[in-house]
Protein backbone atom coordinates (compact mmCIF):
# COMPACT_ATOMS: atom_id res chain seq x y z
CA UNK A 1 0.00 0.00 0.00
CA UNK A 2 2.65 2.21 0.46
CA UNK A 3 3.60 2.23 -3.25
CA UNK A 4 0.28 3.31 -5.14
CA UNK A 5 1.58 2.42 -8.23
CA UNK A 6 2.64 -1.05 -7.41
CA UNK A 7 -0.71 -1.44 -5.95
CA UNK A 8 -2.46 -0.54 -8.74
CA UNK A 9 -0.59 -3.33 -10.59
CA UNK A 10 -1.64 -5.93 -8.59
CA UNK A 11 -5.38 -4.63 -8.23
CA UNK A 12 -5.40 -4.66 -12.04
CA UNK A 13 -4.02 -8.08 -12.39
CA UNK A 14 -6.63 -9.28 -9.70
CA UNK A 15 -9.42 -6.80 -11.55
CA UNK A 16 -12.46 -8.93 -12.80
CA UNK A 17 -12.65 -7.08 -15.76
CA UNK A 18 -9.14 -7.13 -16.74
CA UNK A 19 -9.94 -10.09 -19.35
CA UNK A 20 -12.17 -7.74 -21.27
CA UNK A 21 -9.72 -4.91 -21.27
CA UNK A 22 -7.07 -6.88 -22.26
CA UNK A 23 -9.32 -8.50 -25.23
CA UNK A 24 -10.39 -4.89 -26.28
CA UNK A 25 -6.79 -4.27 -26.26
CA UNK A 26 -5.99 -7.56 -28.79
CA UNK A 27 -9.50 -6.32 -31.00
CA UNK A 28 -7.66 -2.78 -31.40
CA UNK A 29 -4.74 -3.83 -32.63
CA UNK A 30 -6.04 -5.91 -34.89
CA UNK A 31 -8.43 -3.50 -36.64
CA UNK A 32 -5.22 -0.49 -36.68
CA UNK A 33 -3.29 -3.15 -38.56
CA UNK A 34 -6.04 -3.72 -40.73
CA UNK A 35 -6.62 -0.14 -41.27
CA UNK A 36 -3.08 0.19 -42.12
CA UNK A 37 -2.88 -2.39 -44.28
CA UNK A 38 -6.03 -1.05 -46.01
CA UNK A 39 -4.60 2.60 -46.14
CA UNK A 40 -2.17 1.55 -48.36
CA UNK A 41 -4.39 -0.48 -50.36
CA UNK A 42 -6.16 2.72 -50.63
CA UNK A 43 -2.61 4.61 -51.77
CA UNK A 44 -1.63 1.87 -53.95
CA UNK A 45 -4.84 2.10 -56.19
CA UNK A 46 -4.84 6.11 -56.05
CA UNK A 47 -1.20 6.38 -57.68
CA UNK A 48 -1.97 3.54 -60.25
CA UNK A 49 -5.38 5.58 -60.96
CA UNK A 50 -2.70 8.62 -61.25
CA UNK A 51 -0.46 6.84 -63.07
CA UNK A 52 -2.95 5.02 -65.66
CA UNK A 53 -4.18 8.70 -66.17
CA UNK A 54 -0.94 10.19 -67.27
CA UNK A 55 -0.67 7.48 -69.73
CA UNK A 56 -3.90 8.26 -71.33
CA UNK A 57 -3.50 11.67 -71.72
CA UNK A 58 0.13 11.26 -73.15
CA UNK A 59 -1.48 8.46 -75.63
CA UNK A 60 -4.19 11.32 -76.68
CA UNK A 61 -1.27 14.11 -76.86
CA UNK A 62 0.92 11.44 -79.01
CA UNK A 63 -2.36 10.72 -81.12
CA UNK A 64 -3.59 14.27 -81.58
CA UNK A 65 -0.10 15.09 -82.85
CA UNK A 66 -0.31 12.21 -85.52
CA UNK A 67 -3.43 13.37 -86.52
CA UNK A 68 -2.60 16.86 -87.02
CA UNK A 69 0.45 15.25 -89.15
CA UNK A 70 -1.72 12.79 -90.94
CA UNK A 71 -5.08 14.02 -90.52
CA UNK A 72 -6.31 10.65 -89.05
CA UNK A 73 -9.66 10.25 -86.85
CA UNK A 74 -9.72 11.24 -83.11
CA UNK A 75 -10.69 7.45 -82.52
CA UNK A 76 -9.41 5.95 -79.32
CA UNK A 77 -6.70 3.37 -79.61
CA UNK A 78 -7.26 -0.06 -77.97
CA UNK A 79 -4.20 1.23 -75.89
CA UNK A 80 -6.05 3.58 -74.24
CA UNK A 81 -9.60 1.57 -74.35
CA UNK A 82 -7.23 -0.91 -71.94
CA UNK A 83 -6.14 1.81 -69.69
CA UNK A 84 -9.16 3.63 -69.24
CA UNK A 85 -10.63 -0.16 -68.51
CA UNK A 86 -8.01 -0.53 -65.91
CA UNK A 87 -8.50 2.91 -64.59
CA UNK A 88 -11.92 1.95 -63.81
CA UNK A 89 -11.41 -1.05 -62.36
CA UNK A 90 -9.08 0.31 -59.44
CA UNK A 91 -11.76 3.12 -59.22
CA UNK A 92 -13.76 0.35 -57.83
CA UNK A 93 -11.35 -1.08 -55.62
CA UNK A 94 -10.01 2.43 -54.31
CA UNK A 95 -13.81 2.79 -52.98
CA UNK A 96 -14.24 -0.39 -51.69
CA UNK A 97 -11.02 0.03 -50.11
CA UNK A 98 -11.89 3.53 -49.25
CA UNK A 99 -15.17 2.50 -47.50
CA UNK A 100 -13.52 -0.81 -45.21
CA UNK A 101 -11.59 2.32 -44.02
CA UNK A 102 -14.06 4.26 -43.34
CA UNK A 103 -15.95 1.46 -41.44
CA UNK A 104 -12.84 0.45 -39.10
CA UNK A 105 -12.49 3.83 -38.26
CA UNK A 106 -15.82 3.82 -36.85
CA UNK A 107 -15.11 0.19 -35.33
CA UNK A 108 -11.83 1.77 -33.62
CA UNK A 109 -13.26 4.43 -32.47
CA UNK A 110 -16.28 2.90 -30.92
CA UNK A 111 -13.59 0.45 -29.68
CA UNK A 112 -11.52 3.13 -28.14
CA UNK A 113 -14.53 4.83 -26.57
CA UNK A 114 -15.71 1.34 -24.91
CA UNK A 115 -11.93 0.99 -23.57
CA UNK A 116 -11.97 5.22 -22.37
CA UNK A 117 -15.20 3.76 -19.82
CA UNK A 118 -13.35 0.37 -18.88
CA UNK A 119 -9.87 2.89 -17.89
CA UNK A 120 -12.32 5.21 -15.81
CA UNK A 121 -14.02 2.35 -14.27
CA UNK A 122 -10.95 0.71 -13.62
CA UNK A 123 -9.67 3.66 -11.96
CA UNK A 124 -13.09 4.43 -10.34
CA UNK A 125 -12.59 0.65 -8.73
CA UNK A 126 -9.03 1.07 -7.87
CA UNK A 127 -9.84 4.22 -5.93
CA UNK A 128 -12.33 2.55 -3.97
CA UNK A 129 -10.39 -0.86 -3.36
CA UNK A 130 -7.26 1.56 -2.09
CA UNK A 131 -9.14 3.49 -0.25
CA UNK A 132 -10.66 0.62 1.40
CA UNK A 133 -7.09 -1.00 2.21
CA UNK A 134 -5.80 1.98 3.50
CA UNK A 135 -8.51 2.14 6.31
CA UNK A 136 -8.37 -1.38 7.23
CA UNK A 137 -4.31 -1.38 7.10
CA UNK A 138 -4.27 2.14 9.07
């Protein structure tokens, strides 16, 4: 008792509820991993979308000046028919991607909120438990 701190270690290895902060913990980590791991995801498909952009307005630059050269068509190439395909179809993983993010950070934050009132409590117990010693040890 006369260490606090000490004493709040071994109250919160003895705490009843320790198993569920410790699990909330585990579930937290988990979903920040996941959220990092889907971040980049999200990064990855943004600079390809960048990238596969570029690419099809260099192929329309390189075709406009053959066609002022030439005087060919302003028809699309199968080139850029391909890259505009692929351009859509990490569109639609970027938002999926985009939206699992947006869903774990509501899960972590509910998380994180549910873990804020297990601290308090924890400390609310602590108090009370110390408190408690301290007269009976006194």
């Amino acid at each position: 008792l006369r260490d606090r701190g000490r004493a709040f270690e071994v109250f919160r290895g003895s705490y009843h509820r320790n198993e569920a902060i410790e699990s909330n913990k585990a579930v937290l980590k988990s979903k920040y991993d996941e959220a990092k791991s889907v971040g980049e995801g999200v990064n990855q498909h943004r600079g390809e979308i960048a990238r596969l952009k570029a690419h099809v307005e260099q192929l329309r630059a390189e075709r406009a000046m053959q066609g002022l050269v030439e005087g060919q068509d302003d028809a699309e190439t199968e080139e850029e028919q391909q890259a505009k395909a692929s351009i859509d179809q990490h569109k639609a993983l970027y938002k999926d991607k985009f939206n699992r993010l947006r869903e774990l950070k509501s899960e972590i934050e509910q998380i994180q909120a549910i873990m804020e009132k297990q601290r308090s409590q924890l400390q609310k117990d602590f108090e009370a438990w110390y408190n408690l010693m301290a007269r009976q040890y006194a």
